[in-house]
PDB file of N, CA and C in Angstrom:
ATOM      1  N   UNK A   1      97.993 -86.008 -38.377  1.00  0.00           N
ATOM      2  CA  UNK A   1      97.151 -87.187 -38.441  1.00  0.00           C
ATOM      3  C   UNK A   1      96.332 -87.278 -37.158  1.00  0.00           C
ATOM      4  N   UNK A   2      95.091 -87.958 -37.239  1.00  0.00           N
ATOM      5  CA  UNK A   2      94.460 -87.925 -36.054  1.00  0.00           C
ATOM      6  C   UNK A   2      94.776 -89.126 -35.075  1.00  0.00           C
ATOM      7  N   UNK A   3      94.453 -88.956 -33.996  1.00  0.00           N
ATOM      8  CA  UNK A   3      94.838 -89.589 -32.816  1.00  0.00           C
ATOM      9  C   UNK A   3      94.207 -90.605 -33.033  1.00  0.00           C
ATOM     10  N   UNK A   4      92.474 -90.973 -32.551  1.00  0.00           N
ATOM     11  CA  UNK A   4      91.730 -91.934 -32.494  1.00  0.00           C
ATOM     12  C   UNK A   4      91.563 -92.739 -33.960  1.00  0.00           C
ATOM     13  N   UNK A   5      91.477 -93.926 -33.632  1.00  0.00           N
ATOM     14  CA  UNK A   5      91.124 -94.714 -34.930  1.00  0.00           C
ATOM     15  C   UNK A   5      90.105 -94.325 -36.042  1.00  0.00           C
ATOM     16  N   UNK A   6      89.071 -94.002 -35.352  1.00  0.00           N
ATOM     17  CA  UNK A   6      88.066 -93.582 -36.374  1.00  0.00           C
ATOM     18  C   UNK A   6      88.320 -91.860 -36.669  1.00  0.00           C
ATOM     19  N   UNK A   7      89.412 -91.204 -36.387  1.00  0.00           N
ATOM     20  CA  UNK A   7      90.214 -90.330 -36.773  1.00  0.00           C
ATOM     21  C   UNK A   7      91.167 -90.507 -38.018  1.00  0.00           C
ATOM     22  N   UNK A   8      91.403 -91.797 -37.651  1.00  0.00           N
ATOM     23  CA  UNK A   8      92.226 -92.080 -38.957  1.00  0.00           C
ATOM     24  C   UNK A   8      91.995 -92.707 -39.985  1.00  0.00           C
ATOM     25  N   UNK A   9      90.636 -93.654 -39.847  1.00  0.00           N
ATOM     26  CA  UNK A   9      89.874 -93.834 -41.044  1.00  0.00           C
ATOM     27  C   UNK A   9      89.483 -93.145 -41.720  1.00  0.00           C
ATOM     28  N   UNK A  10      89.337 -91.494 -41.511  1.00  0.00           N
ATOM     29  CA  UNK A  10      88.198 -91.008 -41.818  1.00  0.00           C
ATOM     30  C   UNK A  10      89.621 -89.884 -43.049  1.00  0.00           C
ATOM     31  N   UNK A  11      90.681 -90.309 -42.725  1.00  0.00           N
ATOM     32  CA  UNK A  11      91.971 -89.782 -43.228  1.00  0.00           C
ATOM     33  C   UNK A  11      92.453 -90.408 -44.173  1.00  0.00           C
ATOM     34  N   UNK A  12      91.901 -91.528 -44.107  1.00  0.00           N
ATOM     35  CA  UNK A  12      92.346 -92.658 -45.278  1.00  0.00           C
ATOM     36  C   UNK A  12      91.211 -92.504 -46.578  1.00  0.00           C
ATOM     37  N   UNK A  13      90.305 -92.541 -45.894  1.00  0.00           N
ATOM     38  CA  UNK A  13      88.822 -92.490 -46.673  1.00  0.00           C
ATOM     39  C   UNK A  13      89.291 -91.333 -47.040  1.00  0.00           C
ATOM     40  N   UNK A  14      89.310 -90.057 -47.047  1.00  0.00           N
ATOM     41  CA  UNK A  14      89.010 -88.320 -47.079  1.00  0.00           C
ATOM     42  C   UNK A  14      90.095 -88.931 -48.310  1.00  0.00           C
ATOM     43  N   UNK A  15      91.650 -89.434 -48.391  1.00  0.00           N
ATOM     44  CA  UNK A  15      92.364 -89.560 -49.064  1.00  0.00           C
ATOM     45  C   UNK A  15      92.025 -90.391 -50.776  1.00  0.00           C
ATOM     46  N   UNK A  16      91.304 -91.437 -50.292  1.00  0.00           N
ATOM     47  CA  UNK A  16      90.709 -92.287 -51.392  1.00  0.00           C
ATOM     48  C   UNK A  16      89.400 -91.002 -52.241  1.00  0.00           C
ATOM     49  N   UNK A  17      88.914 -90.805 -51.495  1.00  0.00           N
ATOM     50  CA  UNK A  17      87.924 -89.533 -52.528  1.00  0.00           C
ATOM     51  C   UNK A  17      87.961 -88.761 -53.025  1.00  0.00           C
ATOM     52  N   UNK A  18      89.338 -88.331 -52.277  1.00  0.00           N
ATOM     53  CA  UNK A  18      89.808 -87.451 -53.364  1.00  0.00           C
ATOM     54  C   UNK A  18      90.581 -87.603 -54.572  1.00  0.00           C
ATOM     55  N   UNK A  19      91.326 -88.888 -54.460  1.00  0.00           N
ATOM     56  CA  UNK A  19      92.005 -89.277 -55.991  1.00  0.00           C
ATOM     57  C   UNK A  19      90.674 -89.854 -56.813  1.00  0.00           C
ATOM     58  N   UNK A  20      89.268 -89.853 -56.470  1.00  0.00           N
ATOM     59  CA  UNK A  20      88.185 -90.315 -56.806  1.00  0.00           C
ATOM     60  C   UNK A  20      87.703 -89.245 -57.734  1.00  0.00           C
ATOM     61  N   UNK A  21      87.591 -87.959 -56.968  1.00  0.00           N
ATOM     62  CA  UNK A  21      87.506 -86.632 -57.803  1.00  0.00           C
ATOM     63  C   UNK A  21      87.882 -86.219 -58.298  1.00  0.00           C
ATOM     64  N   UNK A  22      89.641 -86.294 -58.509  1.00  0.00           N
ATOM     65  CA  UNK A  22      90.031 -85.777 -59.231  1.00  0.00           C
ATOM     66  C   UNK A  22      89.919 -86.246 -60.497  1.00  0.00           C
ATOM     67  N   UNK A  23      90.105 -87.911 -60.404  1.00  0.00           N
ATOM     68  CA  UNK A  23      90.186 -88.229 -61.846  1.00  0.00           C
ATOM     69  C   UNK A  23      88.636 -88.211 -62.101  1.00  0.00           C
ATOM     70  N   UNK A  24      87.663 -87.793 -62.124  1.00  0.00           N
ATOM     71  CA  UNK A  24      86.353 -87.504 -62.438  1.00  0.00           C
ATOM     72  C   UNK A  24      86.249 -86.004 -63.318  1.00  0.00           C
ATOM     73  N   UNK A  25      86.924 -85.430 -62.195  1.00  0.00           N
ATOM     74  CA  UNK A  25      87.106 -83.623 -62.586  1.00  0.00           C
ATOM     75  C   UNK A  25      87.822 -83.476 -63.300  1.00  0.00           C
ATOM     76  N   UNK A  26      89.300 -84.065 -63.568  1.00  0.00           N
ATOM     77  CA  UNK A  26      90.346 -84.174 -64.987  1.00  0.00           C
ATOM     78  C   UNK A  26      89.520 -85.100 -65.872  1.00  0.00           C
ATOM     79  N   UNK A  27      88.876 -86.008 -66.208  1.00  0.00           N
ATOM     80  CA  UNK A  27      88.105 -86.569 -67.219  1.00  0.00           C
ATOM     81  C   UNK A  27      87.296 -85.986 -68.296  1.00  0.00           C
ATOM     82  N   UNK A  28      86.450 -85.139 -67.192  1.00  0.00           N
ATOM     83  CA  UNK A  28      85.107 -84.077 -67.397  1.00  0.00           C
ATOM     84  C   UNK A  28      85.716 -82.866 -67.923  1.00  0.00           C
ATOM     85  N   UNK A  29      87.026 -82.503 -67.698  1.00  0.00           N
ATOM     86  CA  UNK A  29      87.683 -81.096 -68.049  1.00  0.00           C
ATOM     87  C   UNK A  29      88.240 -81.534 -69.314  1.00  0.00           C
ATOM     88  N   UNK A  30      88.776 -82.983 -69.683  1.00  0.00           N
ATOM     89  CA  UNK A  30      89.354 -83.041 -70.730  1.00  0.00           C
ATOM     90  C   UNK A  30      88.281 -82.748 -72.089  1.00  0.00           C
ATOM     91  N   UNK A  31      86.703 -83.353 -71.577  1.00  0.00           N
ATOM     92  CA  UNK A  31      85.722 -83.809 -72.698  1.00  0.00           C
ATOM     93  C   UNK A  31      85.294 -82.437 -72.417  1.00  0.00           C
ATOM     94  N   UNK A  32      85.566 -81.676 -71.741  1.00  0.00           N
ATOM     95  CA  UNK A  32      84.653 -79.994 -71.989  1.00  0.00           C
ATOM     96  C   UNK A  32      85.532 -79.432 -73.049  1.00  0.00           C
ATOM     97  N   UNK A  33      86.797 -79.435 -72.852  1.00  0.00           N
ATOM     98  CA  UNK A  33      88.191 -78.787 -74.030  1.00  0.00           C
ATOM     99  C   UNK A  33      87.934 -79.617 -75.232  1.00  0.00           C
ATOM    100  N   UNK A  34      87.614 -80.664 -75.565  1.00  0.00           N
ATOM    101  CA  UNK A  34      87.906 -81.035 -76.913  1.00  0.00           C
ATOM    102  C   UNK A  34      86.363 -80.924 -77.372  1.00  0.00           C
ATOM    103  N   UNK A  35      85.505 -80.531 -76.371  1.00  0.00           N
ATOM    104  CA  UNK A  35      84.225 -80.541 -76.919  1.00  0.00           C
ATOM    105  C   UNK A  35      83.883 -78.568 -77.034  1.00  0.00           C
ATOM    106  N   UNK A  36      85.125 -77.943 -76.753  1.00  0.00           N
ATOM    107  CA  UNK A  36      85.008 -76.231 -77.037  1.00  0.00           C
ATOM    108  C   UNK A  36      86.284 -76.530 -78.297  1.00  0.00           C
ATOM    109  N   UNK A  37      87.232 -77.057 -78.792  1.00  0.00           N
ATOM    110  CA  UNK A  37      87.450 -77.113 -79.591  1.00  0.00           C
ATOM    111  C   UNK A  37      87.124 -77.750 -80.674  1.00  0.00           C
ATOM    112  N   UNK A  38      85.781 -78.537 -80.901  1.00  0.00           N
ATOM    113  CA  UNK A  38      85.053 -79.093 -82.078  1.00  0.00           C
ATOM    114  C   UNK A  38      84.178 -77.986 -82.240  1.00  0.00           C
ATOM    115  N   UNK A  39      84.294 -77.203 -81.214  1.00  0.00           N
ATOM    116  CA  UNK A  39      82.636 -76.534 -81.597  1.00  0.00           C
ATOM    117  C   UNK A  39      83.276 -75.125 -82.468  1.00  0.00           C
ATOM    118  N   UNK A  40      84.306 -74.792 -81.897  1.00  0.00           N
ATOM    119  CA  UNK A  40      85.434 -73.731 -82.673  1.00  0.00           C
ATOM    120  C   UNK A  40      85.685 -74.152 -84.327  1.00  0.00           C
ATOM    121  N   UNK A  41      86.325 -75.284 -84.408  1.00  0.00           N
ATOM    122  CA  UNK A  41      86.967 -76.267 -85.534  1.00  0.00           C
ATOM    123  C   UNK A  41      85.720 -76.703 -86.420  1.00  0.00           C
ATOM    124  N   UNK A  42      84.763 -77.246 -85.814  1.00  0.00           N
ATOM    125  CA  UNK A  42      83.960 -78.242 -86.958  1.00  0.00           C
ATOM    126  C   UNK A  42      82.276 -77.560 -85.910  1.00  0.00           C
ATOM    127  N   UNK A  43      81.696 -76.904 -86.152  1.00  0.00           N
ATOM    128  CA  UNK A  43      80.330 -76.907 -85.327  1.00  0.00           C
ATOM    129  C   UNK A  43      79.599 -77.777 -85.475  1.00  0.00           C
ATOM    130  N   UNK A  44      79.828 -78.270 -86.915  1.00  0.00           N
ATOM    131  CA  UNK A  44      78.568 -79.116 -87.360  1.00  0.00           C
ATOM    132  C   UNK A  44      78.608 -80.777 -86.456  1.00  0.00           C
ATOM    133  N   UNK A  45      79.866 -81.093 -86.390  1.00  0.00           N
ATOM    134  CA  UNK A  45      79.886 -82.304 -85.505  1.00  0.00           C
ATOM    135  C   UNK A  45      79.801 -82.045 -83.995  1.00  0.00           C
ATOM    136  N   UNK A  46      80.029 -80.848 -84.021  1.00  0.00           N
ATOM    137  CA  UNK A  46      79.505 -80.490 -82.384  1.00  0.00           C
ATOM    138  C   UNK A  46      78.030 -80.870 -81.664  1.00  0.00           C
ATOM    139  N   UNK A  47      77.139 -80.960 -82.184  1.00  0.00           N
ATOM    140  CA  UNK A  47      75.972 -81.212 -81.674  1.00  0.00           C
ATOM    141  C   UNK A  47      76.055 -82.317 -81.654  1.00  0.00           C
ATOM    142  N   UNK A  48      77.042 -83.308 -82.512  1.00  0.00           N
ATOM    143  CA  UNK A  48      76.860 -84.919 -82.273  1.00  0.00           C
ATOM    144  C   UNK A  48      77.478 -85.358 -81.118  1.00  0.00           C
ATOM    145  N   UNK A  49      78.641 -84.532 -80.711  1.00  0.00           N
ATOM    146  CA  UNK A  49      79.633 -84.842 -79.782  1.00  0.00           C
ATOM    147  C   UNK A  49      78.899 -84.113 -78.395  1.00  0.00           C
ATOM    148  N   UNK A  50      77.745 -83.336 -78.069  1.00  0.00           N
ATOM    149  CA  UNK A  50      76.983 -82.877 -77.011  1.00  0.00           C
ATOM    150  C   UNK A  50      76.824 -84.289 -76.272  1.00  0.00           C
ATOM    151  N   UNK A  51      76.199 -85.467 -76.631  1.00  0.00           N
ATOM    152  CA  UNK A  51      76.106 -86.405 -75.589  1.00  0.00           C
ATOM    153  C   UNK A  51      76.810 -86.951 -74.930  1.00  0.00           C
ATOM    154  N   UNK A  52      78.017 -86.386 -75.754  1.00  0.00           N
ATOM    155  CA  UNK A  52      79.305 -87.422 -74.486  1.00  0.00           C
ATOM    156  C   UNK A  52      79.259 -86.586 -73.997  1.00  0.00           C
ATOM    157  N   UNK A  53      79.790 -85.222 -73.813  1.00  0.00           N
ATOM    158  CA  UNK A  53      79.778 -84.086 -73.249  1.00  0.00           C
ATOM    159  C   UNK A  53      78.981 -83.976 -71.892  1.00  0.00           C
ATOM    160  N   UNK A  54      77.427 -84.184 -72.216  1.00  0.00           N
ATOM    161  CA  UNK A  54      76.108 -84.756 -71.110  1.00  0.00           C
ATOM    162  C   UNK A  54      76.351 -85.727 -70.246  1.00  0.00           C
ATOM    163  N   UNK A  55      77.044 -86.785 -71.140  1.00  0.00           N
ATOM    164  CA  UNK A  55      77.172 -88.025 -70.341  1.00  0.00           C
ATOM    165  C   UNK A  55      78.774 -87.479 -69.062  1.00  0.00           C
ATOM    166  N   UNK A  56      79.568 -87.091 -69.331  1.00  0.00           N
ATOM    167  CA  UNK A  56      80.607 -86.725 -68.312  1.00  0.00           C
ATOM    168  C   UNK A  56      80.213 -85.733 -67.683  1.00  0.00           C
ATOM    169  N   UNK A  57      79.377 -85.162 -67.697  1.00  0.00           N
ATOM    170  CA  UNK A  57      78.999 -84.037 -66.601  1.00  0.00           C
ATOM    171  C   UNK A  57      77.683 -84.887 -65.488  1.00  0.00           C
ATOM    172  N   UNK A  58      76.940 -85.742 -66.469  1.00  0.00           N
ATOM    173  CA  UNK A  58      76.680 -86.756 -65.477  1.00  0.00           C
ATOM    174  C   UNK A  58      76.998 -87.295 -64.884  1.00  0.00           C
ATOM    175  N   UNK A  59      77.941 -87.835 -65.277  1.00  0.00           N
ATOM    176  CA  UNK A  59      78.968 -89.202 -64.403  1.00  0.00           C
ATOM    177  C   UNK A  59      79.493 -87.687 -62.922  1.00  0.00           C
ATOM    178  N   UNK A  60      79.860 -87.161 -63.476  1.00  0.00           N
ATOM    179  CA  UNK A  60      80.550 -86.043 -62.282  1.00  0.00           C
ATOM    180  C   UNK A  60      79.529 -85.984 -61.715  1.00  0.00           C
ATOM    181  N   UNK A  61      78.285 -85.337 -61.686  1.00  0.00           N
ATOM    182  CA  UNK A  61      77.418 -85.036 -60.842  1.00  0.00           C
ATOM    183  C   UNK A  61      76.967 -86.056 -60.172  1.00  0.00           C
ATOM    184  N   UNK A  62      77.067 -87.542 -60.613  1.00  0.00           N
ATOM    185  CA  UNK A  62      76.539 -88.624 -59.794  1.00  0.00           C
ATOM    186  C   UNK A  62      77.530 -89.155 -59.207  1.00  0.00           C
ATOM    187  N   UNK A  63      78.260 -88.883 -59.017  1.00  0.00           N
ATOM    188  CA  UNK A  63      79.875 -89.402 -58.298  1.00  0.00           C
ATOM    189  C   UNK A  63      80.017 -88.265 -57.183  1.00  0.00           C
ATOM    190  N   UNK A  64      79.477 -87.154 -57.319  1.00  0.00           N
ATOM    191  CA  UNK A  64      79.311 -86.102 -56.356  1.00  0.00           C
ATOM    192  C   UNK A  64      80.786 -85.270 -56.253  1.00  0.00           C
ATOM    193  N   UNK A  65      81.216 -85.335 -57.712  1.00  0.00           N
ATOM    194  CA  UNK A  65      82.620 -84.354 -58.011  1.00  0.00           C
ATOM    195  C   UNK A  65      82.345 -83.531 -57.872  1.00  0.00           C
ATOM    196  N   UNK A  66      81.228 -82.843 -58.687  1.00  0.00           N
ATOM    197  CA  UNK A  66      80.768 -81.618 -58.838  1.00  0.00           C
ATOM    198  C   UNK A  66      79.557 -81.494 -58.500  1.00  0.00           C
ATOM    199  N   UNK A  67      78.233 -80.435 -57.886  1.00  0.00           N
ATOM    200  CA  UNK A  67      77.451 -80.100 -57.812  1.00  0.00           C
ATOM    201  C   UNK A  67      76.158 -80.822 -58.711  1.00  0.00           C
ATOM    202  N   UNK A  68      74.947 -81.162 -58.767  1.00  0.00           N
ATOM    203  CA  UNK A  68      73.945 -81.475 -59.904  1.00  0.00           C
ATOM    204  C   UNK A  68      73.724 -80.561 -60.068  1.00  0.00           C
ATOM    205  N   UNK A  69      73.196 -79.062 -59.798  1.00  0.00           N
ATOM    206  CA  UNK A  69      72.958 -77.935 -59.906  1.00  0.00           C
ATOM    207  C   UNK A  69      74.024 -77.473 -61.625  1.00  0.00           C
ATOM    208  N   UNK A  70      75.080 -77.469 -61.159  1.00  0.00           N
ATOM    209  CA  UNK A  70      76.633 -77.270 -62.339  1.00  0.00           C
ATOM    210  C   UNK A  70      76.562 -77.566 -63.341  1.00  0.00           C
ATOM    211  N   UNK A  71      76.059 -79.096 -62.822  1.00  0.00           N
ATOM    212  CA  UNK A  71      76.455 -79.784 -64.310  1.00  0.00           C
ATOM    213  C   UNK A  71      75.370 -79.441 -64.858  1.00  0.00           C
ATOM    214  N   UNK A  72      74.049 -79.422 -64.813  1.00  0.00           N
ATOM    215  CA  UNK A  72      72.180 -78.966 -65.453  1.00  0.00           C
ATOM    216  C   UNK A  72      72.750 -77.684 -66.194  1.00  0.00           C
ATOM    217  N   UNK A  73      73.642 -76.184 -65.352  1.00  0.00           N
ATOM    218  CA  UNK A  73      73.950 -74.955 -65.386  1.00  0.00           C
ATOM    219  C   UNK A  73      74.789 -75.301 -66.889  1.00  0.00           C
ATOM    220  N   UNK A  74      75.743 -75.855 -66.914  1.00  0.00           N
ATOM    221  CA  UNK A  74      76.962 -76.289 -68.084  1.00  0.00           C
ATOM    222  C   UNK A  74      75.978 -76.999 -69.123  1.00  0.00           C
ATOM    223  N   UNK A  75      75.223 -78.268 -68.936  1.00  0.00           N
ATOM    224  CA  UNK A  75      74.799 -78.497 -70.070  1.00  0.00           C
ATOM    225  C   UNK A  75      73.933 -77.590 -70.526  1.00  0.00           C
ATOM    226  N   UNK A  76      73.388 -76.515 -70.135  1.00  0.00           N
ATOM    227  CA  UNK A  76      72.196 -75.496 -70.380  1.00  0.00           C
ATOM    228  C   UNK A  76      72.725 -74.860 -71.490  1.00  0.00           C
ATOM    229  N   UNK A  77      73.871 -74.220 -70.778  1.00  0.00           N
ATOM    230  CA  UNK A  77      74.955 -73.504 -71.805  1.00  0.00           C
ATOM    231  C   UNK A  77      75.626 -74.006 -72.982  1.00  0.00           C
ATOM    232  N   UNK A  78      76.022 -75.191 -72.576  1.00  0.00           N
ATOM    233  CA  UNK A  78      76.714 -75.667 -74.096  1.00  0.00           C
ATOM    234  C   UNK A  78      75.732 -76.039 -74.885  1.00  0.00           C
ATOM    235  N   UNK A  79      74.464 -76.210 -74.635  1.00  0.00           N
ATOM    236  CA  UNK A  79      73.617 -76.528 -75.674  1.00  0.00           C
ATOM    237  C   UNK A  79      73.139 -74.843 -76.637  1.00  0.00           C
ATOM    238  N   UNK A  80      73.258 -74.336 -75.463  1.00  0.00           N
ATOM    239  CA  UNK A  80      72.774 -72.715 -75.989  1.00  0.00           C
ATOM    240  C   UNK A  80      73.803 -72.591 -76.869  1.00  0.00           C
ATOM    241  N   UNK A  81      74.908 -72.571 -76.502  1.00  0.00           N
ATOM    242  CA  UNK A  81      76.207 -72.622 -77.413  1.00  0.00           C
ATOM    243  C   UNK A  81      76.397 -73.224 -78.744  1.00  0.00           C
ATOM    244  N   UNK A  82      75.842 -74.246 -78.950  1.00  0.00           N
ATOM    245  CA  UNK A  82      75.931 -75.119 -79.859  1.00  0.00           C
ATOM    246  C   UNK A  82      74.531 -74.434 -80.985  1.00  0.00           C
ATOM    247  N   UNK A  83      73.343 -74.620 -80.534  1.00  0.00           N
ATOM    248  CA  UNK A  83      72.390 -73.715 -81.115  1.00  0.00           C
ATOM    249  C   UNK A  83      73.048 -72.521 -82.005  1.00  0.00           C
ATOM    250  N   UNK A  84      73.863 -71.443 -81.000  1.00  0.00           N
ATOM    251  CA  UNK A  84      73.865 -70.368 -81.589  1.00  0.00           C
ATOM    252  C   UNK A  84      74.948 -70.333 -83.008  1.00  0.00           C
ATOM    253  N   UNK A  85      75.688 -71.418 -83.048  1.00  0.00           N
ATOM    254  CA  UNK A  85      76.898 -71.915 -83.946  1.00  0.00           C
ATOM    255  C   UNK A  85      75.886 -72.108 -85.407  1.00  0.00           C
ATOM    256  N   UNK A  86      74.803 -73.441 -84.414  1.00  0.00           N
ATOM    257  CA  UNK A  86      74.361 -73.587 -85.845  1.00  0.00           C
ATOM    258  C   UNK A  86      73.586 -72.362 -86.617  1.00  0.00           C
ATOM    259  N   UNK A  87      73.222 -71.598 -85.947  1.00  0.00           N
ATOM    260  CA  UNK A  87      72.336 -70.709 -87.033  1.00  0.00           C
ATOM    261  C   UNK A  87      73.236 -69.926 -87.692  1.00  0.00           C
TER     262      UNK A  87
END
């Protein structure tokens, strides 16, 4: 632990952001798995279920869990993904 006070705020804080991320990054991981198993199971409702999908990779990227770069990279793909199902 750090010595100076604003050593140890910065230990408390570092601590709070990260139970911040995680449950952001376990949220976003849960809606990527059930949104690769609709697309496996049912494709056709897969393209309906893409916006939640969008919307949690947003929320991550604006919470600064993950990269904005990532999440643009992931939705690029699962949409490509979803496309190639339907044809």
């Amino acid at each position: 632990m750090g010595q100076s006070l604003s050593a140890r705020k910065r230990e408390r804080q570092n601590v709070v952001r990260r139970e911040h991320n995680k449950l952001n990054k376990s949220t976003l991981k849960k809606e990527l798995k059930a949104f690769e198993k609709l697309l496996k199971e049912n494709p056709a409702q897969a393209k309906a279920a893409l916006s939640k999908v969008f919307s949690a990779l947003d929320v991550a990227a604006r919470k600064h869990a993950i990269p904005k770069n990532r999440a643009d990279r992931k939705k690029a793909r699962l949409a490509l993904a979803v496309q190639k199902v339907a044809q």
